[in-house]
Protein backbone atom coordinates (compact mmCIF):
# COMPACT_ATOMS: atom_id res chain seq x y z
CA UNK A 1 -102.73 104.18 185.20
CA UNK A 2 -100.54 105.99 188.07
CA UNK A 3 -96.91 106.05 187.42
CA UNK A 4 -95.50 104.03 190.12
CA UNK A 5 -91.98 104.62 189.52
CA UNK A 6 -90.61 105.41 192.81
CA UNK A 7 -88.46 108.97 193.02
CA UNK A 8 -84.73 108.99 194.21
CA UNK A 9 -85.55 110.18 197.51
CA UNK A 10 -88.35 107.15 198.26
CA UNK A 11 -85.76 104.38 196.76
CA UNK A 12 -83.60 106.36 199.09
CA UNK A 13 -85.77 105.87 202.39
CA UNK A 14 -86.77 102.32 201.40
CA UNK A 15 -82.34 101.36 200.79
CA UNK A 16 -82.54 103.04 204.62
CA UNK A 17 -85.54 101.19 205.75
CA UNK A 18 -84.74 97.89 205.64
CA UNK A 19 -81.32 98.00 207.68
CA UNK A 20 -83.27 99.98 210.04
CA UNK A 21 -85.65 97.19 210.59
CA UNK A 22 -83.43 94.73 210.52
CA UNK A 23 -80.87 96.09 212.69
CA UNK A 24 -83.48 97.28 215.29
CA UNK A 25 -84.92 92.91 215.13
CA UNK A 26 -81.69 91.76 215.77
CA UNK A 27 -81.17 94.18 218.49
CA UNK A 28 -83.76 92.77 220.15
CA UNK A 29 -83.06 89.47 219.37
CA UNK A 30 -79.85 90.08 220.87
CA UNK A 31 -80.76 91.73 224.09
CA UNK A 32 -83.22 88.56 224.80
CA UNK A 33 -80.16 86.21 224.54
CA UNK A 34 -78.67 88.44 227.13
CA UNK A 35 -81.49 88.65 229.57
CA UNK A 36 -83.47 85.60 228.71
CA UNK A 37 -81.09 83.43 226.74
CA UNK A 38 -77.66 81.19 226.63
CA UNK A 39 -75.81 84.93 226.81
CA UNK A 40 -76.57 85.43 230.33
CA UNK A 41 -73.67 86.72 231.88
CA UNK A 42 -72.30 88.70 233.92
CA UNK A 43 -69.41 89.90 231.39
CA UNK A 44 -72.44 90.32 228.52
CA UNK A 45 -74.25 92.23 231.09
CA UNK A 46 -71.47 94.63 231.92
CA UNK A 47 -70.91 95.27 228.55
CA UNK A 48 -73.77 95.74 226.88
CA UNK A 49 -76.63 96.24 228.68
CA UNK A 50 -74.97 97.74 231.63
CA UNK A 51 -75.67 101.96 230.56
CA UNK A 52 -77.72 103.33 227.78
CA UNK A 53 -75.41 104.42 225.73
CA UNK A 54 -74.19 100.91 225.22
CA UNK A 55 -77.25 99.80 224.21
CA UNK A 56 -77.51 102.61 221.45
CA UNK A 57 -74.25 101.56 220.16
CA UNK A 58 -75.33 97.81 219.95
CA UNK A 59 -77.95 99.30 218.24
CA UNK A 60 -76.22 101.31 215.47
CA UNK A 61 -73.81 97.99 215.41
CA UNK A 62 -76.73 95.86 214.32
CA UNK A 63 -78.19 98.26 211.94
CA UNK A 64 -74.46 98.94 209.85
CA UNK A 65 -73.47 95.09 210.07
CA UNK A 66 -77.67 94.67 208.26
CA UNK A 67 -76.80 96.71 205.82
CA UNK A 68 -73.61 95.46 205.17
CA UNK A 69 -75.35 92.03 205.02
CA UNK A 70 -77.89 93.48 202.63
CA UNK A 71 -74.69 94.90 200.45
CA UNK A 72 -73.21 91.23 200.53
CA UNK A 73 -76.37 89.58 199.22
CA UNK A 74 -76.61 92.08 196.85
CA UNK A 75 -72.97 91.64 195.22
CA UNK A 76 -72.86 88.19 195.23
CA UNK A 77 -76.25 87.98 193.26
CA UNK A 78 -74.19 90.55 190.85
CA UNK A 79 -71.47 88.01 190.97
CA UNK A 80 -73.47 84.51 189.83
CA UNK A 81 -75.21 87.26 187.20
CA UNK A 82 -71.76 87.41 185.28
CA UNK A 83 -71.92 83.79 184.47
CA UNK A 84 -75.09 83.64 182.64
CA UNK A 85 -74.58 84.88 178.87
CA UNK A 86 -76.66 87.89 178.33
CA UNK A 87 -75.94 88.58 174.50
CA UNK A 88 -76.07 86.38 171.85
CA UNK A 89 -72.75 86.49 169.46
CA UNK A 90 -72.26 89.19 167.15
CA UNK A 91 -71.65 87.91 163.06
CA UNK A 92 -68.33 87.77 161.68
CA UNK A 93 -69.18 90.77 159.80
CA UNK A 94 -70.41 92.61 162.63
CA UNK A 95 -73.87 94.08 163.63
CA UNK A 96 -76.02 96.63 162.21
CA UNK A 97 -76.36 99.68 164.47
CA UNK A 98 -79.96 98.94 163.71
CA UNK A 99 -79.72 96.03 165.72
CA UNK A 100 -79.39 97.45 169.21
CA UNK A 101 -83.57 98.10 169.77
CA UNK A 102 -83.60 94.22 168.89
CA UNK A 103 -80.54 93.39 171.43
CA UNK A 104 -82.10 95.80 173.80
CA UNK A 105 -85.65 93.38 173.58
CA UNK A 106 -83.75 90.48 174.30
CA UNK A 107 -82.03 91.90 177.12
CA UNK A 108 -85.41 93.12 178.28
CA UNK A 109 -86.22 88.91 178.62
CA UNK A 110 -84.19 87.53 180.74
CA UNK A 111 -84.90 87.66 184.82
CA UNK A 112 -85.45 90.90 186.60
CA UNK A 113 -82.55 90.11 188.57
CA UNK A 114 -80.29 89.26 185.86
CA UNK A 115 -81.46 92.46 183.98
CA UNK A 116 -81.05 94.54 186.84
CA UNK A 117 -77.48 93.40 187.91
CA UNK A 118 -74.56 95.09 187.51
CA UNK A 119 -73.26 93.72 183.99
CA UNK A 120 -77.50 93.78 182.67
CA UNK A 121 -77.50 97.63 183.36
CA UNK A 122 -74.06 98.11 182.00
CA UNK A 123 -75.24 96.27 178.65
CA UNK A 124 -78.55 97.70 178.68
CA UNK A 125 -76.93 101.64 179.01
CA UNK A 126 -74.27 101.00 176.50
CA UNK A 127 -77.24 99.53 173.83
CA UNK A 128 -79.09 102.68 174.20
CA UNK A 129 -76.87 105.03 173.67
CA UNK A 130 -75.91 103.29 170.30
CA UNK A 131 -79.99 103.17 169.67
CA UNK A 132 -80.13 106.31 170.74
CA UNK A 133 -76.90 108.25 168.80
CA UNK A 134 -77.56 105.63 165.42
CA UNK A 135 -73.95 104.90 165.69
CA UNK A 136 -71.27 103.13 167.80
CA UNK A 137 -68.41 105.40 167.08
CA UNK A 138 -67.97 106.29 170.73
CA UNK A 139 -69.35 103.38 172.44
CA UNK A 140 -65.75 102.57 174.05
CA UNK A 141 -65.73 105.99 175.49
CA UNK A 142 -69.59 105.81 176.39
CA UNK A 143 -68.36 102.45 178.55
CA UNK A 144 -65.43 103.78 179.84
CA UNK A 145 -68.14 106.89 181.36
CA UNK A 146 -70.30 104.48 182.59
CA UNK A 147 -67.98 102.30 184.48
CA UNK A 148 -66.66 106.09 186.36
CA UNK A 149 -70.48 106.46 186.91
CA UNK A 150 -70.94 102.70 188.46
CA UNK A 151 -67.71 103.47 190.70
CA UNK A 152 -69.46 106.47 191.77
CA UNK A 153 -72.59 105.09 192.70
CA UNK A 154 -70.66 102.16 194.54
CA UNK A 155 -68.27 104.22 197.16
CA UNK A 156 -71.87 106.30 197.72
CA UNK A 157 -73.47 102.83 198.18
CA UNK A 158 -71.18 102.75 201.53
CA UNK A 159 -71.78 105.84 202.91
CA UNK A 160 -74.48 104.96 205.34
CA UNK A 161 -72.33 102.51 206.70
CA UNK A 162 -69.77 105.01 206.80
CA UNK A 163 -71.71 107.34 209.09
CA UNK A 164 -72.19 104.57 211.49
CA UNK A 165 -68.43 103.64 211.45
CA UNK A 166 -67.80 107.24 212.26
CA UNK A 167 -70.41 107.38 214.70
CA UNK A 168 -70.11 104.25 216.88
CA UNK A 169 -66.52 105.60 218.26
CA UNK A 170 -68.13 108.93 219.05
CA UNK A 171 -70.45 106.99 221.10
CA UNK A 172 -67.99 105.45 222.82
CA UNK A 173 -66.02 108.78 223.64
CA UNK A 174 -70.02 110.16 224.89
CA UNK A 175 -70.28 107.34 227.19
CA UNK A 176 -66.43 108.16 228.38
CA UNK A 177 -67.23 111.59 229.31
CA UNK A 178 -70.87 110.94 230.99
CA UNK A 179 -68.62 107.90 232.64
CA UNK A 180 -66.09 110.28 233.91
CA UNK A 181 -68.80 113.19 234.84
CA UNK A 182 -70.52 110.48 236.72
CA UNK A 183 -67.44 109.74 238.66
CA UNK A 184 -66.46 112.67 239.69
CA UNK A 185 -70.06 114.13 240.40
CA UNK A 186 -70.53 110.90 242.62
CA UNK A 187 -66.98 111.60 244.68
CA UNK A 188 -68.09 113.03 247.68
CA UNK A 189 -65.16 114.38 250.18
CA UNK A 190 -66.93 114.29 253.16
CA UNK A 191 -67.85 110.55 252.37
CA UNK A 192 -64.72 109.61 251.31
CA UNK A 193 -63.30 110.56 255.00
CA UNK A 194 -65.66 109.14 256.64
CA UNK A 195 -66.39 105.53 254.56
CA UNK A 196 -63.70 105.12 252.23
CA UNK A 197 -65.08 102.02 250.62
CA UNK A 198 -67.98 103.27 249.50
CA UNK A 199 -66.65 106.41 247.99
CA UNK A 200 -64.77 104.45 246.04
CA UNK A 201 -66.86 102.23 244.65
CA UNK A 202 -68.87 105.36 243.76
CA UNK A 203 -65.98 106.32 242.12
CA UNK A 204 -65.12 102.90 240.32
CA UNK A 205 -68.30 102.85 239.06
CA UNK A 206 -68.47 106.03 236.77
CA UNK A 207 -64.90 104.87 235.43
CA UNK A 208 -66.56 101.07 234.64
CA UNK A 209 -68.90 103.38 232.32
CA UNK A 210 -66.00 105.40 230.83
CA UNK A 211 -63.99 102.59 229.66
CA UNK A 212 -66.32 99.99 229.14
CA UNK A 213 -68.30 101.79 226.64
CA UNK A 214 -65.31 103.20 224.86
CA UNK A 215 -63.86 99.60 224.68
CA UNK A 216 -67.37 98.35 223.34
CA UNK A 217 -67.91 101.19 220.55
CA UNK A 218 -64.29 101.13 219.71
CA UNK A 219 -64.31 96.88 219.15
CA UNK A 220 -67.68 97.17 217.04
CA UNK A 221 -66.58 100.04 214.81
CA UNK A 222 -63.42 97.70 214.39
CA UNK A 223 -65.60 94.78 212.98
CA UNK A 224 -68.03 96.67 210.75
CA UNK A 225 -64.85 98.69 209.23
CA UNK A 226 -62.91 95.24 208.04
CA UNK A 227 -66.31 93.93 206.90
CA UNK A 228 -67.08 96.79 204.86
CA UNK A 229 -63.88 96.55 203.24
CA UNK A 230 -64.04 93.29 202.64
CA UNK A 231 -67.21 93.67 200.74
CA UNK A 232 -65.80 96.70 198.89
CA UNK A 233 -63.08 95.07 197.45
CA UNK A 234 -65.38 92.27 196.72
CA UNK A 235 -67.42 94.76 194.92
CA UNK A 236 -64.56 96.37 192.91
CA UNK A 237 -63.50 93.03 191.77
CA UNK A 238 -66.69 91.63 190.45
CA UNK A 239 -66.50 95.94 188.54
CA UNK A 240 -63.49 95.24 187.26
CA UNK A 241 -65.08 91.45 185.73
CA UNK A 242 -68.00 94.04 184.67
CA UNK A 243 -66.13 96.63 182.69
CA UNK A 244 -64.30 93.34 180.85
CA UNK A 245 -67.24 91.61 180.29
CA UNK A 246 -69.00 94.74 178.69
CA UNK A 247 -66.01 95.74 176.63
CA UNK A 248 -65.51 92.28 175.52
CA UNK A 249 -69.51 92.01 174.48
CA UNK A 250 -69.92 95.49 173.35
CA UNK A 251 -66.94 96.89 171.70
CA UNK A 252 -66.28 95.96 168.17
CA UNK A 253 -69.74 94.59 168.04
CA UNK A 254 -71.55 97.33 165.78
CA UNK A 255 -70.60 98.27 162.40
CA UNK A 256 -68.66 101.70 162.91
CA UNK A 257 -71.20 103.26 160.02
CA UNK A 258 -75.05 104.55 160.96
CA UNK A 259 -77.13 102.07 158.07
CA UNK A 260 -74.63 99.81 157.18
């Protein structure tokens, strides 16, 4: 039987994937409103769908506010995971070291999703290395390693939504300096002598572009930026509920002795 265990790099394209696809749906979902639907206005018009490059930063606002969606759904199913008991109790005496392949097979029974969350993995990680080592005589330092490693892999969780933080302003600044180049390559002197008006409406045109997608890019990096952190402290608290959790279930649990 092929091993279908997927590689970093494929889970890595399939965590991109679905904001992609997401994003890119509600984009056009979006633009419909505006052209078809109860958003059609003039001010909607002007703002979004009025150059290109607003319409590629609506774009890259849809895809970072899916993922950050996608990371919301995904904590809070972490979060209802740290009220369903996962371990039975240790004996008074405490447990056999010998006993961790058996707590590992019950952990291996309850949901996928349960088993897979945050506080399952921690659990699951801190049994094995006991099985593993035949001994629980570092197991608090073992968990204090593996809640640095979950940190880790949380703040790198972000960073696609990071890139399109930093991007969507840079968009804006793009569309300020095509806005401006637009102006000032439409500003003809001969015209402006002779029909004043138009010239400048010529002129007030290229500036709408400069500022209006600047103001767009800047409000929609403002919005996904308190999200995120919203969901990242979230995230760190239901960690911190985690490492407590897994210390409380875990430490002191084995015997300190291989065989006893």
């Amino acid at each position: 039987m092929p091993n279908s265990k997927k590689t970093p790099v494929q889970e890595a394209l399939i965590g991109l994937g679905w904001p992609i696809l997401y994003g890119f749906s509600g984009t056009v979902a979006f633009y419909f409103l505006i052209f078809r639907g109860p958003l059609n206005f003039p001010v909607m018009h002007r703002y979004f769908a009025s150059h290109p490059v607003s319409i590629v930063t609506t774009t890259m606002f849809f895809v970072g506010a899916s993922a950050l969606l996608l990371k919301l759904i995904a904590v809070l199913r972490n979060a209802s995971a740290l009220k369903v008991p996962l371990l039975p109790d240790p004996p008074s005496g405490g447990q056999r070291v010998s006993d961790a392949n058996r707590l590992l097979e019950h952990l291996s029974k309850v949901t996928t999703s349960i088993g897979n969350s945050y506080l399952g993995r921690r659990l699951r990680e801190g049994l094995q290395f006991v099985a593993r080592r035949g001994m629980a005589d570092d197991l608090d330092d073992e968990l204090k390693y593996l809640a640095e490693q979950e940190l880790s892999r949380q703040h790198q969780s972000f960073s696609f939504v990071r890139i399109i933080i930093w991007a969507t302003p840079m968009l804006g600044f793009l569309g300020t300096v095509i806005g401006i180049a637009q102006a000032l390559g439409n500003l003809d002197a001969s015209e402006l002598a002779s029909s004043a008006d138009t010239a400048m409406d010529k002129l007030l045109a290229g500036l709408y572009v400069a500022f209006d997608t600047t103001a767009l890019a800047l409000s929609l990096a403002i919005v996904l930026m308190f999200v995120q952190f919203f969901i990242d402290r979230l995230e760190i608290h239901i960690l911190d509920e985690v490492d407590a959790l897994a210390t409380d279930q875990l430490s002191g649990r084995f015997q300190q002795f291989a065989g006893r």
